[in-house]
N, C-alpha and C. Protein backbone atom coordinates (compact mmCIF):
# COMPACT_ATOMS: atom_id res chain seq x y z
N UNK A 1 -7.45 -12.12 -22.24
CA UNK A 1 -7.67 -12.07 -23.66
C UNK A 1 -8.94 -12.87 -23.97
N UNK A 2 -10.01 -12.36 -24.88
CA UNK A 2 -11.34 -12.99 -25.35
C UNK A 2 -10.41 -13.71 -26.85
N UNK A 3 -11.75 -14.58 -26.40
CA UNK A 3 -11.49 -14.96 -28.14
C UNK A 3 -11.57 -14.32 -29.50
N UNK A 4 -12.41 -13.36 -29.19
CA UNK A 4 -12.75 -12.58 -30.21
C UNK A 4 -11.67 -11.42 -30.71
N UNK A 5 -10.54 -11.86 -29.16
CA UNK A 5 -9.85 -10.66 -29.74
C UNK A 5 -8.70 -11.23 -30.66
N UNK A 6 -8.63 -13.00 -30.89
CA UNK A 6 -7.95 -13.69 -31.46
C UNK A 6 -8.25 -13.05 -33.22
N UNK A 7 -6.77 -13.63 -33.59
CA UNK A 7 -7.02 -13.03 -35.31
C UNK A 7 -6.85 -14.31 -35.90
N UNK A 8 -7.40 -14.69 -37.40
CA UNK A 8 -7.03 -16.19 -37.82
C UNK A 8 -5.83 -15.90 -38.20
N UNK A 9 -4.72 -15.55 -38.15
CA UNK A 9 -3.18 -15.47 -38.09
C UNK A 9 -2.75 -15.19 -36.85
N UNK A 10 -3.40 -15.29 -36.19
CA UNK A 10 -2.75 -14.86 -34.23
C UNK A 10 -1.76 -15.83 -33.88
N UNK A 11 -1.91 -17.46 -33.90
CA UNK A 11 -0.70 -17.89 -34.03
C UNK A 11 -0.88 -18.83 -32.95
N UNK A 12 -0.14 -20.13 -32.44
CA UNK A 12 -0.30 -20.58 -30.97
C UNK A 12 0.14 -19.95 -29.84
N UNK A 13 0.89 -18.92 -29.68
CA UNK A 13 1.13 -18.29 -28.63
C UNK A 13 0.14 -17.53 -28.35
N UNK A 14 -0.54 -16.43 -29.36
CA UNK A 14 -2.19 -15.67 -28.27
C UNK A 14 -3.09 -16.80 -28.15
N UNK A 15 -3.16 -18.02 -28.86
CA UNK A 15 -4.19 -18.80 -28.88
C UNK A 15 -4.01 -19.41 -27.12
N UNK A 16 -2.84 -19.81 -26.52
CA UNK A 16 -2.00 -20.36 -25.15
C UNK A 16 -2.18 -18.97 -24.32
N UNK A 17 -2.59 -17.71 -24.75
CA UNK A 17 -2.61 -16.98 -23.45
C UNK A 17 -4.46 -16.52 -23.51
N UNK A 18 -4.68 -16.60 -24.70
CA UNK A 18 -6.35 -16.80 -24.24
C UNK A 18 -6.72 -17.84 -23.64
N UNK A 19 -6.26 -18.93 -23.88
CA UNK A 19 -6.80 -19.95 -23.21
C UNK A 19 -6.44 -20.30 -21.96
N UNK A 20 -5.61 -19.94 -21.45
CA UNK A 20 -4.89 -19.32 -19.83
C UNK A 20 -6.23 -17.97 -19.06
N UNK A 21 -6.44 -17.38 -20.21
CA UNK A 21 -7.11 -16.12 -19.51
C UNK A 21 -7.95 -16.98 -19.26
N UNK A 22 -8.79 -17.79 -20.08
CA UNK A 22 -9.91 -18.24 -19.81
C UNK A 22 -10.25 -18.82 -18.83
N UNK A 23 -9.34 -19.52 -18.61
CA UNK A 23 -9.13 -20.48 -17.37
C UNK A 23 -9.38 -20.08 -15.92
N UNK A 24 -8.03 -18.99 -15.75
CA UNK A 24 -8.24 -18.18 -14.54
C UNK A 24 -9.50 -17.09 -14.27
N UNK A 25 -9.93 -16.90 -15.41
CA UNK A 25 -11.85 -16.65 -15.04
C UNK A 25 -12.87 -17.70 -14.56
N UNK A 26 -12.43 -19.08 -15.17
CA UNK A 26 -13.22 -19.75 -14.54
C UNK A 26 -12.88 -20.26 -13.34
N UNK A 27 -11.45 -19.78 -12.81
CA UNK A 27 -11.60 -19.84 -11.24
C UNK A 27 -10.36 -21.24 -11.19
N UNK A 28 -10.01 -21.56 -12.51
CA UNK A 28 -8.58 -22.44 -11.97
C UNK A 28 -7.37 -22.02 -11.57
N UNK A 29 -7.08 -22.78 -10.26
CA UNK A 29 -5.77 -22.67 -9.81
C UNK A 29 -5.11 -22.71 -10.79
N UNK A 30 -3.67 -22.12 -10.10
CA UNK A 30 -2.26 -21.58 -11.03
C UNK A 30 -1.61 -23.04 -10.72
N UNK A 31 -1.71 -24.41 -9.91
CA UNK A 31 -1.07 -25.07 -9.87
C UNK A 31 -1.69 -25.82 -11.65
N UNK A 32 -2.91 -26.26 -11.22
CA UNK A 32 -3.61 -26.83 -12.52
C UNK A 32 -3.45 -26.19 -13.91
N UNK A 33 -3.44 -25.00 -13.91
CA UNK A 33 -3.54 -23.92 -15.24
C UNK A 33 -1.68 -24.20 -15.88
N UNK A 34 -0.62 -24.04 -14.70
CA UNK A 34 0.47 -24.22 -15.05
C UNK A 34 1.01 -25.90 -15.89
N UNK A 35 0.36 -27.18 -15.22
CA UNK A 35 0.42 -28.26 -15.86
C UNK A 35 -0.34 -28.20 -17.11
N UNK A 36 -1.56 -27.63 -17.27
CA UNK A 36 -2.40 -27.48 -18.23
C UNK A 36 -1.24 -26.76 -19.52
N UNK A 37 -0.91 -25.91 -19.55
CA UNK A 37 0.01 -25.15 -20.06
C UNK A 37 1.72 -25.73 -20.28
N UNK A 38 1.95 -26.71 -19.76
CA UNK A 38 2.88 -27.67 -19.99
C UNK A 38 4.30 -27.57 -19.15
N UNK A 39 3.91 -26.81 -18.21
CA UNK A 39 4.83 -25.69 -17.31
C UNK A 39 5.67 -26.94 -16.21
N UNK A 40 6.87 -26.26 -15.87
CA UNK A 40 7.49 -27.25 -15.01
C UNK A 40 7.28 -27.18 -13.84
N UNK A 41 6.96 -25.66 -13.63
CA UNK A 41 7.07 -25.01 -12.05
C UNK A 41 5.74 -23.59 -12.62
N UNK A 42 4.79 -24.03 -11.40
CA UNK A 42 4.04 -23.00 -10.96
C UNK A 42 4.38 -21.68 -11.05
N UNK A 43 5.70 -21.12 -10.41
CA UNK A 43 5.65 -20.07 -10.09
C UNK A 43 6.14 -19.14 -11.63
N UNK A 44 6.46 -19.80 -13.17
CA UNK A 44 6.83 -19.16 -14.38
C UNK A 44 5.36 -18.91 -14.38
N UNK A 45 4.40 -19.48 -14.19
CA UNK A 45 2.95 -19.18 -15.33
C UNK A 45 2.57 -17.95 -14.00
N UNK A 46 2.82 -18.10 -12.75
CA UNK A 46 2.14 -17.03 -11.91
C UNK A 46 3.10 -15.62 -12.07
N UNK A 47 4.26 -15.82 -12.87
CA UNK A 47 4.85 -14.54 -12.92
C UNK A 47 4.12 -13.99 -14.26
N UNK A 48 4.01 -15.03 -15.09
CA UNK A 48 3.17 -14.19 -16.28
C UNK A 48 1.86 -13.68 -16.17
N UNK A 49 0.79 -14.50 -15.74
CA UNK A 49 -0.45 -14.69 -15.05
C UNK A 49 -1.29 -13.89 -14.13
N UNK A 50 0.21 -13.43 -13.35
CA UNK A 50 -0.49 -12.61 -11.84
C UNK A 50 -1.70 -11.61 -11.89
N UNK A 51 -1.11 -10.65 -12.90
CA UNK A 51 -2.11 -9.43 -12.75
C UNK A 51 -3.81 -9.89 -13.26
N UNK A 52 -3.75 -11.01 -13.58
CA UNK A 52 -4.76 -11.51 -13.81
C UNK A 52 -5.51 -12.25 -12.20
N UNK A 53 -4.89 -12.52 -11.67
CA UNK A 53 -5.53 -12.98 -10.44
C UNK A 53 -6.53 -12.01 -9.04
N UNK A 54 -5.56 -9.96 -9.87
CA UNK A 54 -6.23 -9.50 -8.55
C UNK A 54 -7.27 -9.31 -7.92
N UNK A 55 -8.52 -9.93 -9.10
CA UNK A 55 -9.51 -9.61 -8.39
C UNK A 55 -10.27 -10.69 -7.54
N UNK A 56 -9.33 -11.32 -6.93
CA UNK A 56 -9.77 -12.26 -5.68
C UNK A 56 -9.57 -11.77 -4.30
N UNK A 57 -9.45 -10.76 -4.20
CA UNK A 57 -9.63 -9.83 -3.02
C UNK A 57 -10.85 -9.61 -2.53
N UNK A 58 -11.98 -9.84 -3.14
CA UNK A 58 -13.16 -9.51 -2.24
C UNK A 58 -13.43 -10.61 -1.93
N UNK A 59 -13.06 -12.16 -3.12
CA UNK A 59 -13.36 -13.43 -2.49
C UNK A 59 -12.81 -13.83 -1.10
N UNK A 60 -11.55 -13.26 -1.24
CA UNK A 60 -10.56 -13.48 -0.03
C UNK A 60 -11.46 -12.67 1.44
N UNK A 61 -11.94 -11.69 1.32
CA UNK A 61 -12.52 -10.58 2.34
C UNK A 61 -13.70 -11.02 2.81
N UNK A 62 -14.63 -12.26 1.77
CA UNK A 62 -15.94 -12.12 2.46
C UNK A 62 -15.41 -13.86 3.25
N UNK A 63 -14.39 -14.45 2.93
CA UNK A 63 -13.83 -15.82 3.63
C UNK A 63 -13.59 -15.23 4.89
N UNK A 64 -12.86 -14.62 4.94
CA UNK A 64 -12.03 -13.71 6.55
C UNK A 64 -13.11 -13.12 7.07
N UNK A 65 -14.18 -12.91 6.82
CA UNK A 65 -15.54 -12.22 7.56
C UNK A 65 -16.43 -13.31 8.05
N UNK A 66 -16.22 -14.80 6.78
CA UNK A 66 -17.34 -15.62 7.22
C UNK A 66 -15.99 -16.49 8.60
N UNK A 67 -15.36 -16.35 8.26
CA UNK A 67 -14.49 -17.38 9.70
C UNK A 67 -14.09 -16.59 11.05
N UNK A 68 -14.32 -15.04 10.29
CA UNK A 68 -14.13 -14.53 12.19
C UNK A 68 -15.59 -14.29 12.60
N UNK A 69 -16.57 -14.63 12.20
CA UNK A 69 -18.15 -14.94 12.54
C UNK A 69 -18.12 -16.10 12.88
N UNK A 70 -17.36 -17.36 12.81
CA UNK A 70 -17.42 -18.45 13.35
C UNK A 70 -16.74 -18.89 14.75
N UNK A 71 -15.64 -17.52 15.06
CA UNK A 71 -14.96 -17.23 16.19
C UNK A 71 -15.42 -17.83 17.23
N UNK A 72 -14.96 -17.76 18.50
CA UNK A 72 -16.40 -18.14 19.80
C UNK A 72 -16.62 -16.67 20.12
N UNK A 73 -17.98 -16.56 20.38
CA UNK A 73 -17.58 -15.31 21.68
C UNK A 73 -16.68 -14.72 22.30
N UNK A 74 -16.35 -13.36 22.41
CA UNK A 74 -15.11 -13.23 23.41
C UNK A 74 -13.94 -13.68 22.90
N UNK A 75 -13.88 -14.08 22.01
CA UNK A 75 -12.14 -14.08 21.14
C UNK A 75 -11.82 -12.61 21.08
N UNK A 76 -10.90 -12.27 21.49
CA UNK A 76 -10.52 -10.97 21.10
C UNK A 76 -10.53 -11.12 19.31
N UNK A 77 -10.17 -11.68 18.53
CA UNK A 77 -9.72 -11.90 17.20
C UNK A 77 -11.35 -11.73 16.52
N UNK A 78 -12.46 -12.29 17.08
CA UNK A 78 -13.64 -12.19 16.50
C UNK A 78 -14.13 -10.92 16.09
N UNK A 79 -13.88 -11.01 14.41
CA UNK A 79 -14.71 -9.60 13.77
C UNK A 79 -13.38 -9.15 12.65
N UNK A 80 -12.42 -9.40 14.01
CA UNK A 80 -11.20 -8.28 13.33
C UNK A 80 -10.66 -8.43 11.78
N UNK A 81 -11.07 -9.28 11.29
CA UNK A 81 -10.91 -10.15 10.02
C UNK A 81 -11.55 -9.57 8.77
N UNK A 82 -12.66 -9.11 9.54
CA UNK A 82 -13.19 -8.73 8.04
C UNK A 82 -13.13 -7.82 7.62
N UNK A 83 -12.29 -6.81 8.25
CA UNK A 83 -12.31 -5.48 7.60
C UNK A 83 -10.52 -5.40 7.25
N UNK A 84 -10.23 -6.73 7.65
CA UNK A 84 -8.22 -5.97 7.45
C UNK A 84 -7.89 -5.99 5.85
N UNK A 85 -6.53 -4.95 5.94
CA UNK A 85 -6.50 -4.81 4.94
C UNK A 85 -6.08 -6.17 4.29
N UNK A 86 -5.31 -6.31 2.61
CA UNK A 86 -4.58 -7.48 2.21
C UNK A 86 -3.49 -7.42 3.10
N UNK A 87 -2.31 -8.41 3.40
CA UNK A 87 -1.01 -8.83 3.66
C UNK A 87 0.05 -8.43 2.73
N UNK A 88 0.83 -7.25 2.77
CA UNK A 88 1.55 -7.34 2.09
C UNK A 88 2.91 -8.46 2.16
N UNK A 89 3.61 -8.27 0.99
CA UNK A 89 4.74 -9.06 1.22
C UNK A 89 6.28 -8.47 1.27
């Protein structure tokens, strides 16, 4: 949620999920964003939150490319990293 899409009657609840969106754009963890938010346990704000996180998949893809380039030589494992898919659960 932008701010702009706030209304001056929107209320503290869209005002608490824009300012959540905002957050997880600028790249804060769900542990920090959840205390920020007054939360007891991490995992309520990541059930609300999630679909907001998916686009850390390419961050995740070019990490797994830069550490199986750091492999030694001759690891069988060297390379295989950067092209796998996500992990499901």
């Amino acid at each position: 949620m932008a701010w702009s899409d706030l209304q001056p009657n929107s209320g503290f609840h869209n005002l608490r999920h824009a300012l959540a969106s905002r957050l997880i754009d600028a790249g804060v963890d769900i542990v920090t964003l959840s205390g920020r938010l007054g939360r007891a346990r991490p995992d309520i704000t990541l059930r609300v939150y999630a679909h907001l996180f998916r686009n850390g998949d390419g961050k995740a893809a070019a990490i797994n490319a830069a550490l199986a380039r750091e492999l030694p030589i001759g690891c069988p494992f060297r390379g295989s990293f950067s092209s796998s898919p996500p992990l499901s659960t």
